[in-house]
N, C-alpha and C. Protein backbone atom coordinates (compact mmCIF):
# COMPACT_ATOMS: atom_id res chain seq x y z
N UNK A 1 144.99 126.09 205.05
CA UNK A 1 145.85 126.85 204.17
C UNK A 1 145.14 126.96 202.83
N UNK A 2 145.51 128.16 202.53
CA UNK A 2 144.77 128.27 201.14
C UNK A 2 145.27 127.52 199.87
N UNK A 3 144.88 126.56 198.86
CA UNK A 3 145.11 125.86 197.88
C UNK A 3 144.46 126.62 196.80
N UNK A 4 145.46 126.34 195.52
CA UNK A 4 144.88 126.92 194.27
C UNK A 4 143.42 126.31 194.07
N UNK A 5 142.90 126.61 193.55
CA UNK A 5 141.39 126.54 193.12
C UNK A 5 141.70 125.57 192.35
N UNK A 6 140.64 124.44 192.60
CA UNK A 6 140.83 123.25 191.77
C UNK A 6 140.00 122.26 192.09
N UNK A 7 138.91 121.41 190.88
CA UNK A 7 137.96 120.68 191.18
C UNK A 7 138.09 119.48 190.92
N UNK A 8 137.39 118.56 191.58
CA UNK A 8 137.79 116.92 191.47
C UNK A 8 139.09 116.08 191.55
N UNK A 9 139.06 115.51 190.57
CA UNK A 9 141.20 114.85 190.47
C UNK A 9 141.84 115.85 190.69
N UNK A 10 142.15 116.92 190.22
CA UNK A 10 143.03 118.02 190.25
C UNK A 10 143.12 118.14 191.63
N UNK A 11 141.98 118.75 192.07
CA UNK A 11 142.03 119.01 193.50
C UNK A 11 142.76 118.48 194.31
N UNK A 12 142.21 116.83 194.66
CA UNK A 12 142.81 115.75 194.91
C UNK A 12 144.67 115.38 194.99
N UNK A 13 144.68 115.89 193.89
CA UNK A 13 146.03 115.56 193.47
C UNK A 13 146.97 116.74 193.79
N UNK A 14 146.40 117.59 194.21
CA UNK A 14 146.89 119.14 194.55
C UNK A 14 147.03 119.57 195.74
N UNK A 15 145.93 118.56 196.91
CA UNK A 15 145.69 118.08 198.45
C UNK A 15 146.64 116.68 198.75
N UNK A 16 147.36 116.66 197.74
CA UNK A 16 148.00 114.66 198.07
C UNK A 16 149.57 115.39 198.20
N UNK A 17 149.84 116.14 196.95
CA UNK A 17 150.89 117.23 196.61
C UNK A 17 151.55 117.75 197.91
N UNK A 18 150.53 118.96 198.49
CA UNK A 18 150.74 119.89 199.79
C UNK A 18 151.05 118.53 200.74
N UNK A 19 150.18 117.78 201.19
CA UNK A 19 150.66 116.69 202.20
C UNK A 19 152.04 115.93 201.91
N UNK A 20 152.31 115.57 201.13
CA UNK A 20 153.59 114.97 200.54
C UNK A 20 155.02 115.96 200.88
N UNK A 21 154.25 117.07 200.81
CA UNK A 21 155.51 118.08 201.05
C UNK A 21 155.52 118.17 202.28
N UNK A 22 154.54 118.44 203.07
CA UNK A 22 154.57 118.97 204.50
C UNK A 22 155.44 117.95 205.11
N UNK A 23 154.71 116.47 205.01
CA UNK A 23 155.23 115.25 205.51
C UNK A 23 156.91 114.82 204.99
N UNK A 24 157.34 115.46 204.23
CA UNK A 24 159.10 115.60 203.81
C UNK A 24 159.78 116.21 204.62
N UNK A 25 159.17 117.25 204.79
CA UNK A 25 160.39 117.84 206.31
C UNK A 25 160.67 117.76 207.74
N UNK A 26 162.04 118.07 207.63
CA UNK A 26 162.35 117.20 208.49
C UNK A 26 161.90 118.46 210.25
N UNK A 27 161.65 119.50 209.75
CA UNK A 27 160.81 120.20 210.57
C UNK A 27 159.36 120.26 211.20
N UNK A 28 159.13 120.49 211.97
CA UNK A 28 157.54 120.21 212.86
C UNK A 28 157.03 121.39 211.71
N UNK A 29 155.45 120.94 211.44
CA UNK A 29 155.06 121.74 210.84
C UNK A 29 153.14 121.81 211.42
N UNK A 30 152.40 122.81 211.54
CA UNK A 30 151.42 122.59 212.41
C UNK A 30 150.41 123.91 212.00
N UNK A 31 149.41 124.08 211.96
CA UNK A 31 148.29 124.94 211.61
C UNK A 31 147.44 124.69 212.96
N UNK A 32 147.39 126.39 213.53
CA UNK A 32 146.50 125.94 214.69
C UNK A 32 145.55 127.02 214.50
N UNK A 33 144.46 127.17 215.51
CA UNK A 33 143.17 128.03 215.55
C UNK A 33 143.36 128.25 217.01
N UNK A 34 143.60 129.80 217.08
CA UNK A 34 143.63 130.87 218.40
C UNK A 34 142.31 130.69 218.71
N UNK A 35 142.18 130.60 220.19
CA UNK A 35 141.60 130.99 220.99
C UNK A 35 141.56 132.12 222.03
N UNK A 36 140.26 133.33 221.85
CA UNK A 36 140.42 134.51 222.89
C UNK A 36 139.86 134.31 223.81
N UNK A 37 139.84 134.67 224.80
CA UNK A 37 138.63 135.32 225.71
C UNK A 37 138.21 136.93 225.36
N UNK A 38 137.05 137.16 226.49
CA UNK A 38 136.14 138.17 225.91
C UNK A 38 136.84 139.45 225.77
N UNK A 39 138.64 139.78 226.77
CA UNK A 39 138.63 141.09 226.52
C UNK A 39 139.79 140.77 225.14
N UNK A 40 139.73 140.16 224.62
CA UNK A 40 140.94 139.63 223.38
C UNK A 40 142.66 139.25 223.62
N UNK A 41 142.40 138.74 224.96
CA UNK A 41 143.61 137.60 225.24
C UNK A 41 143.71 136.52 224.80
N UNK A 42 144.74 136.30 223.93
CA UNK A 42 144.91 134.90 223.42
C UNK A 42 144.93 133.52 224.88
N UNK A 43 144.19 132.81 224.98
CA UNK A 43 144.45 131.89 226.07
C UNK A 43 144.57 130.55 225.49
N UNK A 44 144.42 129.93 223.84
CA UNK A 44 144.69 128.88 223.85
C UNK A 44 144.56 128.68 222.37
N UNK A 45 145.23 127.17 221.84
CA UNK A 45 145.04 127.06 220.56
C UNK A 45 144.88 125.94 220.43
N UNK A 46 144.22 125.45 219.13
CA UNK A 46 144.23 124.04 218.74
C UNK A 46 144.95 123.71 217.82
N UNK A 47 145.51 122.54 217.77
CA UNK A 47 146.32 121.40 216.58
C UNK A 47 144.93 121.16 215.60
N UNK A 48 144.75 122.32 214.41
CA UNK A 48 144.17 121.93 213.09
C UNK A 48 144.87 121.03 212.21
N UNK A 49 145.57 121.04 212.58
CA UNK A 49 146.67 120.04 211.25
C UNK A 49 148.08 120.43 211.77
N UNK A 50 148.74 118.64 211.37
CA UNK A 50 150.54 118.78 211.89
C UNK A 50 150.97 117.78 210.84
N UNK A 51 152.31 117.94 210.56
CA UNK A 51 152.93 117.19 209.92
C UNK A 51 153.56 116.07 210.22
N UNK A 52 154.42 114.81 209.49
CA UNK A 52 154.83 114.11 210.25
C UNK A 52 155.48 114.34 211.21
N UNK A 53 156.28 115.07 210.83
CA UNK A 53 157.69 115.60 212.59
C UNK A 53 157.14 116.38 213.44
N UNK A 54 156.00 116.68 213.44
CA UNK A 54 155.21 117.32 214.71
C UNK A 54 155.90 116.32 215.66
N UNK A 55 155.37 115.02 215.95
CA UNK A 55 155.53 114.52 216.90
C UNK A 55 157.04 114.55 217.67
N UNK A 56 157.89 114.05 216.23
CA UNK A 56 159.16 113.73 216.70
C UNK A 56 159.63 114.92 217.37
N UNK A 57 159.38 116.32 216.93
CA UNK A 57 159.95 117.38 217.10
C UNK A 57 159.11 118.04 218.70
N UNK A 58 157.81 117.92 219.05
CA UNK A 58 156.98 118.00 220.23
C UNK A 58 157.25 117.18 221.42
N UNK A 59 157.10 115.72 220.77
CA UNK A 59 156.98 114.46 221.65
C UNK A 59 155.76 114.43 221.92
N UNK A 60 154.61 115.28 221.60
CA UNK A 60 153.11 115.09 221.46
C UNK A 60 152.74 114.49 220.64
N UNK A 61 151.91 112.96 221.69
CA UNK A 61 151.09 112.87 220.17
C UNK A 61 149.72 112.75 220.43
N UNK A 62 149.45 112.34 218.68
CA UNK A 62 147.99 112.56 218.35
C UNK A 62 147.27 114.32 218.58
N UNK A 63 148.31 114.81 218.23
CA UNK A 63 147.78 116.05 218.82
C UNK A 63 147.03 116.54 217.69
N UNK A 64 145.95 116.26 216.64
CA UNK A 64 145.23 116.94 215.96
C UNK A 64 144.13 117.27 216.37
N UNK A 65 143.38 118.25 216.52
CA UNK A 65 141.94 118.27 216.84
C UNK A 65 142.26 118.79 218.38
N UNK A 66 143.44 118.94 219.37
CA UNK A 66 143.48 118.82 220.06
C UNK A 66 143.85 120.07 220.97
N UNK A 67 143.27 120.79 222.18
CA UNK A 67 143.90 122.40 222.35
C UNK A 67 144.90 121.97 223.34
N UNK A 68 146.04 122.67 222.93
CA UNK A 68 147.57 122.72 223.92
C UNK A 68 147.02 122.80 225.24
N UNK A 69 146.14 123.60 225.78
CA UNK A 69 146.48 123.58 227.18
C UNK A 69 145.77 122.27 228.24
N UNK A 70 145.33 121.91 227.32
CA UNK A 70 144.23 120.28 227.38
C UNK A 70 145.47 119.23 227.65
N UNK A 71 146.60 119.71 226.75
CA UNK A 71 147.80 118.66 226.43
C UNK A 71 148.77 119.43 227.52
N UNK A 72 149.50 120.18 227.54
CA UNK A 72 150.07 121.28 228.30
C UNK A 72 149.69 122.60 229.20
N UNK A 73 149.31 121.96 230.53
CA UNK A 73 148.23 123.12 230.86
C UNK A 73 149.12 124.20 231.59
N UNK A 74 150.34 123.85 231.34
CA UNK A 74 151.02 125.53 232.11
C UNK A 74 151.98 125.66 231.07
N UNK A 75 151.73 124.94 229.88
CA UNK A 75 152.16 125.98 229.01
C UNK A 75 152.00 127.52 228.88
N UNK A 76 153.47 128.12 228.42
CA UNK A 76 153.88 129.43 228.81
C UNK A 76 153.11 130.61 227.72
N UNK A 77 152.68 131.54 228.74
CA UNK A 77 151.98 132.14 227.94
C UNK A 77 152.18 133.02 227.01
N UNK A 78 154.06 133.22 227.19
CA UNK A 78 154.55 133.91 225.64
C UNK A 78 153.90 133.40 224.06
N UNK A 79 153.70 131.55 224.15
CA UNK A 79 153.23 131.16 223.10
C UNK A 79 152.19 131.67 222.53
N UNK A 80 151.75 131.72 223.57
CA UNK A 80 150.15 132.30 223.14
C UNK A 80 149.47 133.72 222.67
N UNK A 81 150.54 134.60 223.45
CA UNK A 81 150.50 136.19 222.79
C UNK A 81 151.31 136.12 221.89
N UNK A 82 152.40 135.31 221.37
CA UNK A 82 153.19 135.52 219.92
C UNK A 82 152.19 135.07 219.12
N UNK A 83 151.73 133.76 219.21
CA UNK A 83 150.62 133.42 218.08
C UNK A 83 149.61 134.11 217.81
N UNK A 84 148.88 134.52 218.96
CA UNK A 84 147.59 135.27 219.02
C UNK A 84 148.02 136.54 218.34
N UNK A 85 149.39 137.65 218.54
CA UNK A 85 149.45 138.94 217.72
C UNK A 85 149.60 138.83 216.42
N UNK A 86 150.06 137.23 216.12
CA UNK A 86 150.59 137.01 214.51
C UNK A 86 148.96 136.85 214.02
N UNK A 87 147.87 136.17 214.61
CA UNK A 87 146.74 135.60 213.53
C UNK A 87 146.22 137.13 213.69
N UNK A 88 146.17 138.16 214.64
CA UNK A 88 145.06 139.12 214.51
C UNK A 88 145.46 140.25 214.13
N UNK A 89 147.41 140.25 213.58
CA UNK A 89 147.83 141.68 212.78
C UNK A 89 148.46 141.17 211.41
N UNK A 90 148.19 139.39 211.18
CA UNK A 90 148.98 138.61 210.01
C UNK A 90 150.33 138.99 209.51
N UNK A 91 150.87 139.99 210.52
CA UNK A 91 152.59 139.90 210.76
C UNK A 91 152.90 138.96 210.82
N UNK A 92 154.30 137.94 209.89
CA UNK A 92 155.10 136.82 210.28
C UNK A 92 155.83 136.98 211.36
N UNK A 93 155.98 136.36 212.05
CA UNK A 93 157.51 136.10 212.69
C UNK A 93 158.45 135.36 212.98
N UNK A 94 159.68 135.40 212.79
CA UNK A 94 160.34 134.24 213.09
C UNK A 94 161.22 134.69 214.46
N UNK A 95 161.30 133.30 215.52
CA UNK A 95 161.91 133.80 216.65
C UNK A 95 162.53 132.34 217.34
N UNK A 96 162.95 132.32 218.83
CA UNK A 96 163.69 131.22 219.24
C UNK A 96 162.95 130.77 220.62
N UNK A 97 161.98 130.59 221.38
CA UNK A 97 162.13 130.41 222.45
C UNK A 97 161.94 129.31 223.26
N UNK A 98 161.95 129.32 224.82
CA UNK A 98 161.99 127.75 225.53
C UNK A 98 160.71 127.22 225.69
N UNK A 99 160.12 125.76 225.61
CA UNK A 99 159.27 125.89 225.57
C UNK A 99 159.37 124.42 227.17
N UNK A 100 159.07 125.72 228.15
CA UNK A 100 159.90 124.63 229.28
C UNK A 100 158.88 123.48 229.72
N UNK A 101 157.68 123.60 229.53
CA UNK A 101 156.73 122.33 230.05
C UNK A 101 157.38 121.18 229.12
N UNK A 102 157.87 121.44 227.97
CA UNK A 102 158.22 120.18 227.13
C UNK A 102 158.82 119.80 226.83
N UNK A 103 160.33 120.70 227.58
CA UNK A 103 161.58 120.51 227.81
C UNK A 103 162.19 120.65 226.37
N UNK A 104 161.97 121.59 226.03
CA UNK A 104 162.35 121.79 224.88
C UNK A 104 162.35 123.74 224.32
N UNK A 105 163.40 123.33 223.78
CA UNK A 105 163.82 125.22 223.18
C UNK A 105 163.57 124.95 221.37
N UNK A 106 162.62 126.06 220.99
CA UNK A 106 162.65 125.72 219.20
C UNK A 106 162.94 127.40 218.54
N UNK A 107 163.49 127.40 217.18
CA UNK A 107 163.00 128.00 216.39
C UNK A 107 162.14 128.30 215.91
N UNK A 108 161.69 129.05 215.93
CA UNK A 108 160.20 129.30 215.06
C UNK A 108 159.81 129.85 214.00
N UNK A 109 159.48 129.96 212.73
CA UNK A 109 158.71 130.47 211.77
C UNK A 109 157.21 130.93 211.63
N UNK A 110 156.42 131.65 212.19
CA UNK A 110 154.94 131.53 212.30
C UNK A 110 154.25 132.94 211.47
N UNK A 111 153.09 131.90 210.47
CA UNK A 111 152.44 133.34 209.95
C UNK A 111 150.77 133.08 209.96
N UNK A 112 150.62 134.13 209.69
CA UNK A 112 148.58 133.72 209.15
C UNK A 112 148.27 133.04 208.30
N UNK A 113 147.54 132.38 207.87
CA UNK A 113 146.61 131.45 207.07
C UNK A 113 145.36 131.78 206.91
N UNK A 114 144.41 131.41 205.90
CA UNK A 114 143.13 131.40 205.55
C UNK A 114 142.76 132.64 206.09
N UNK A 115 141.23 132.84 206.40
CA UNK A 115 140.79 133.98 206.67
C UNK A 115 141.19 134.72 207.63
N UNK A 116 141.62 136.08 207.53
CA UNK A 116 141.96 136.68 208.81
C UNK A 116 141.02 136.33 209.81
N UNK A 117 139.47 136.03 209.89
CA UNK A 117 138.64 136.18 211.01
C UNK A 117 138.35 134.36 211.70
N UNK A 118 139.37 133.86 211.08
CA UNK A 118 139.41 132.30 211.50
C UNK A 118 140.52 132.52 212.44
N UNK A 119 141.60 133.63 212.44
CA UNK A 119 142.58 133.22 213.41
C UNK A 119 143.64 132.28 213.22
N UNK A 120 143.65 131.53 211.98
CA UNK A 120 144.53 130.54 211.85
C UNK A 120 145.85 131.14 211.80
N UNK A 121 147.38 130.14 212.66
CA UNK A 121 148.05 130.37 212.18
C UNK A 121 149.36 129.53 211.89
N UNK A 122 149.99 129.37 210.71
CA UNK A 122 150.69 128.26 210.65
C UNK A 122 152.32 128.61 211.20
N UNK A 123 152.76 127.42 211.44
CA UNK A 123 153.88 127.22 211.95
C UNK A 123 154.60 126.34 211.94
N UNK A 124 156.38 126.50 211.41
CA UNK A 124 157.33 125.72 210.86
C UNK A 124 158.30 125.88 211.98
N UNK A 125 159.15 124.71 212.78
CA UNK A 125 159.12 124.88 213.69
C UNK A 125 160.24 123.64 213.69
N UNK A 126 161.68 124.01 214.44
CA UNK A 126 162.90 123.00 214.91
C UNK A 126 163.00 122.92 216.46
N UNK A 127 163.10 121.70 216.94
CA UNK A 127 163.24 122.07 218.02
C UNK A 127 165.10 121.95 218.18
N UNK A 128 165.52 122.97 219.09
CA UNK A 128 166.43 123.36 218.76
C UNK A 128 167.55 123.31 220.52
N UNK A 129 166.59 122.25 221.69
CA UNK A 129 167.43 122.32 222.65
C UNK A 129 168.78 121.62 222.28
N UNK A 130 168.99 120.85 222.02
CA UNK A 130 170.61 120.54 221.90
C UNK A 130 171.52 121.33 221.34
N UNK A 131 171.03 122.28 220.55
CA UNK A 131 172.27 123.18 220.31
C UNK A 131 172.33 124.62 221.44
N UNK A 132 171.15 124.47 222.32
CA UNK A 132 170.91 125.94 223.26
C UNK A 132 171.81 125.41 224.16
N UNK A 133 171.74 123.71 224.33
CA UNK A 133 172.67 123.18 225.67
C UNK A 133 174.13 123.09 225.44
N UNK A 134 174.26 123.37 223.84
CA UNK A 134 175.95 123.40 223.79
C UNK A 134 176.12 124.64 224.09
N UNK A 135 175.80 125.78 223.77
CA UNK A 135 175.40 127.40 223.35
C UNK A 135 175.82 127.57 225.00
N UNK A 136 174.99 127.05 225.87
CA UNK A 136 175.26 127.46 227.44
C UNK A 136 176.15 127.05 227.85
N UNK A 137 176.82 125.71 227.90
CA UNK A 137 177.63 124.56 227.69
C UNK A 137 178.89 126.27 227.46
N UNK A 138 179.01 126.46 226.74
CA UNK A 138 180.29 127.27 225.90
C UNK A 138 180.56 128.70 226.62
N UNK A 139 178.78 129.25 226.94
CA UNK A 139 179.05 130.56 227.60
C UNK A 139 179.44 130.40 229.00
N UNK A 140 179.10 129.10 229.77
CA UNK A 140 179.30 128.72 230.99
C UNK A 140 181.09 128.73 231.11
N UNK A 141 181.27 127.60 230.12
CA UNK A 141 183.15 127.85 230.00
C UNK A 141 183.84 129.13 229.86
N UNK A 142 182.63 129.72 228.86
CA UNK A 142 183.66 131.31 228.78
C UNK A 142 184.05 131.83 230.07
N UNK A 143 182.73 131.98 230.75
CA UNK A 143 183.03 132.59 231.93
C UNK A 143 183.81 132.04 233.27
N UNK A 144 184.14 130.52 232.99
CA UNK A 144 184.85 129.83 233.68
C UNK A 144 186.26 130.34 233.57
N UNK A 145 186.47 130.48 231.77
CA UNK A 145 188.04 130.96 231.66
C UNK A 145 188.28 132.52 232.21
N UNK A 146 187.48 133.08 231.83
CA UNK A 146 187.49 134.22 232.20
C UNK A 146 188.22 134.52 233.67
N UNK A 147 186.88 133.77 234.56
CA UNK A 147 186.91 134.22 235.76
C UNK A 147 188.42 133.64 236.46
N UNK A 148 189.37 132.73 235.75
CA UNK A 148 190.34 132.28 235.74
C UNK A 148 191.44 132.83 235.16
N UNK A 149 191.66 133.57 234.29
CA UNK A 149 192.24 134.82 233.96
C UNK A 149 192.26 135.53 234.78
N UNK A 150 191.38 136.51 235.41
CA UNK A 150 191.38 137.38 236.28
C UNK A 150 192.17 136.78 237.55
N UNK A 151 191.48 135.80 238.11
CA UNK A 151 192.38 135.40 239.02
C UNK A 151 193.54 135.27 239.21
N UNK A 152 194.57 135.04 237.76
CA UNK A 152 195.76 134.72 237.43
C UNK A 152 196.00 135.99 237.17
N UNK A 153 195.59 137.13 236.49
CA UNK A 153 196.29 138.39 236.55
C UNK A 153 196.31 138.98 238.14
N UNK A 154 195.14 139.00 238.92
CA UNK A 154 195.78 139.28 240.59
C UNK A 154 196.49 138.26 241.06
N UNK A 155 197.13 137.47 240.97
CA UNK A 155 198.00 136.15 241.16
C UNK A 155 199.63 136.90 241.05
N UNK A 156 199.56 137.68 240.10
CA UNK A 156 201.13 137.51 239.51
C UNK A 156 201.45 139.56 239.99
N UNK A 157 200.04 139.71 240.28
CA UNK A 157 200.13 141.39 241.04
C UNK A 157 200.68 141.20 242.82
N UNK A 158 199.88 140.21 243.28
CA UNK A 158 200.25 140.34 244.64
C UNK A 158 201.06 138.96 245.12
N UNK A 159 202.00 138.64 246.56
CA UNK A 159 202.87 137.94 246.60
C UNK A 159 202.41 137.05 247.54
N UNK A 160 201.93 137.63 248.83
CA UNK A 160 200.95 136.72 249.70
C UNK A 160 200.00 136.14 248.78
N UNK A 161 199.81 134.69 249.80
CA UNK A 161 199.11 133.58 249.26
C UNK A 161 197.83 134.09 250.08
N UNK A 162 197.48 134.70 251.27
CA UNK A 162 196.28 135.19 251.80
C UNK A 162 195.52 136.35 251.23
N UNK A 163 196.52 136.86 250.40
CA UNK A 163 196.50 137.83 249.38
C UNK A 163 195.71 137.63 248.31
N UNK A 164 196.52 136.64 247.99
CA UNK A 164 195.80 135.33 246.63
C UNK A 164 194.48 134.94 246.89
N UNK A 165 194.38 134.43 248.16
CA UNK A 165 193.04 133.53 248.49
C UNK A 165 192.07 134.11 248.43
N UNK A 166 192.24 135.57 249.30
CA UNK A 166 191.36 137.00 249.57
C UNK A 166 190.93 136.96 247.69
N UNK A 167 191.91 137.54 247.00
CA UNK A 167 191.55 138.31 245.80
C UNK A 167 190.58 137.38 245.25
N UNK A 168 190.93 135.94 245.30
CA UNK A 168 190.13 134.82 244.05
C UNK A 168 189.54 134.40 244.92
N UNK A 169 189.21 134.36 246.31
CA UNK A 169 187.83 134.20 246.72
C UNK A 169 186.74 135.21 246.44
N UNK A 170 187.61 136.69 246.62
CA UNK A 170 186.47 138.02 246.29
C UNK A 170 185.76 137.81 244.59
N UNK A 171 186.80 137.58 243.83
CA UNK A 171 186.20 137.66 242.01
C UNK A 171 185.49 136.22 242.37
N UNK A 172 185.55 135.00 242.93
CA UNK A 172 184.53 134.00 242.54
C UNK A 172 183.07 133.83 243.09
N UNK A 173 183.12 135.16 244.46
CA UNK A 173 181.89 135.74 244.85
C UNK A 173 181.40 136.30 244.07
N UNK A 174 182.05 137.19 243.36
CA UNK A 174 181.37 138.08 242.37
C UNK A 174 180.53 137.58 241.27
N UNK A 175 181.60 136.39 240.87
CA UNK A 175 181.21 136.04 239.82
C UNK A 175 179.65 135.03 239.47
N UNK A 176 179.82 134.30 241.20
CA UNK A 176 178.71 133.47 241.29
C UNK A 176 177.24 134.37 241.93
N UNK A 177 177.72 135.94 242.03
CA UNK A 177 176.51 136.72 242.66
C UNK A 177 176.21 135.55 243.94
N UNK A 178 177.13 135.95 244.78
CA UNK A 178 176.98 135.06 246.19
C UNK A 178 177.42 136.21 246.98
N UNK A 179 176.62 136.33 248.32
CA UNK A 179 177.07 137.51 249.73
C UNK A 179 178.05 136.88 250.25
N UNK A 180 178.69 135.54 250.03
CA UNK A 180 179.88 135.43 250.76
C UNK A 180 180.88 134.31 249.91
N UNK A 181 181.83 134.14 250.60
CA UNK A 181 183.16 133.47 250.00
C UNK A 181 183.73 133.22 250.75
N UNK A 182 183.92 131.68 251.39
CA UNK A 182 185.42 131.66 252.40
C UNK A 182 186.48 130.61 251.72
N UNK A 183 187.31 130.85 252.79
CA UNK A 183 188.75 129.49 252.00
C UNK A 183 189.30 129.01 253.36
N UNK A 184 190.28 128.27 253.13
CA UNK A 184 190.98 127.55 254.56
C UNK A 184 192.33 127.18 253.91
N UNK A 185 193.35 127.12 254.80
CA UNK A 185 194.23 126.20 254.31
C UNK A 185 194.42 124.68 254.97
């Protein structure tokens, strides 16, 4: 990352500064270096620098110096074309996705750093599965009530109970995208 211009103590004290901050949040924070191949596919990156909550927030450690797919080798290759379009058009982006080898879903913040032709790009970063598992957790219920509503409005339309069984066996096929549905009494 680029630092104000500054020689000796200053410097020093200006490199102690940036670390002090990085290492305060309570967010993963990480500077990596894209890797292409020859026709300019991003295929991999390295851990140039992470903050303290890298780890807590990854569950990787020691990961400095180190390329993801060395650490994660089927890591998903969305990571790698989001990062790779951010270092080589220095568009930011901020976005959400799963990052399933590591069992984990994050937020993301990611932009360019240092020279455009280094590829660097940094990234601020929550991991954010426990609130995706309430999030599903909630849409799962919605559609539980839902599909329980419906049932109860053809409930109070028709009078047969084979009637009944038929209708809310047909909507809980539907609902589970299943070719069949049976019941018994």
């Amino acid at each position: 990352m680029n630092l104000p211009a500054a020689t000796g103590h200053h410097s020093q004290h200006a490199s102690d500064r940036y670390r002090a901050v990085l290492d305060s949040l309570d967010a993963g924070f990480c500077i990596i270096g894209m890797r292409f191949n020859d026709d300019g596919t991003p295929v991999d990156y390295q851990f140039l620098e992470v903050n303290a909550a890298f780890e807590e927030q990854t569950g990787i450690e020691n990961a400095t110096g180190r390329w993801v797919r060395d650490i994660v080798p089927k890591h998903e290759q969305h990571w790698f074309d989001i990062y790779g379009r951010i270092a080589l058009t220095g568009e930011p982006m901020r976005f959400e996705n799963p990052a399933d080898q590591l069992h984990r879903y994050y937020d993301v913040y990611a932009f360019r750093v240092d020279d455009p032709a280094e590829h660097h790009v940094a990234v601020l970063f929550n991991d954010i599965t426990a609130r995706r598992q309430v999030e599903n957790t909630l849409m799962e219920r919605e559609r539980l009530l839902d599909l329980l509503l419906q049932v109860s409005d053809a409930a109070r339309a028709l009078a047969d109970e084979g009637d009944i069984a038929r209708e809310a066996c047909r909507l809980l096929k539907n609902a589970l995208g299943s070719s069949s549905c049976s019941y018994g009494f």
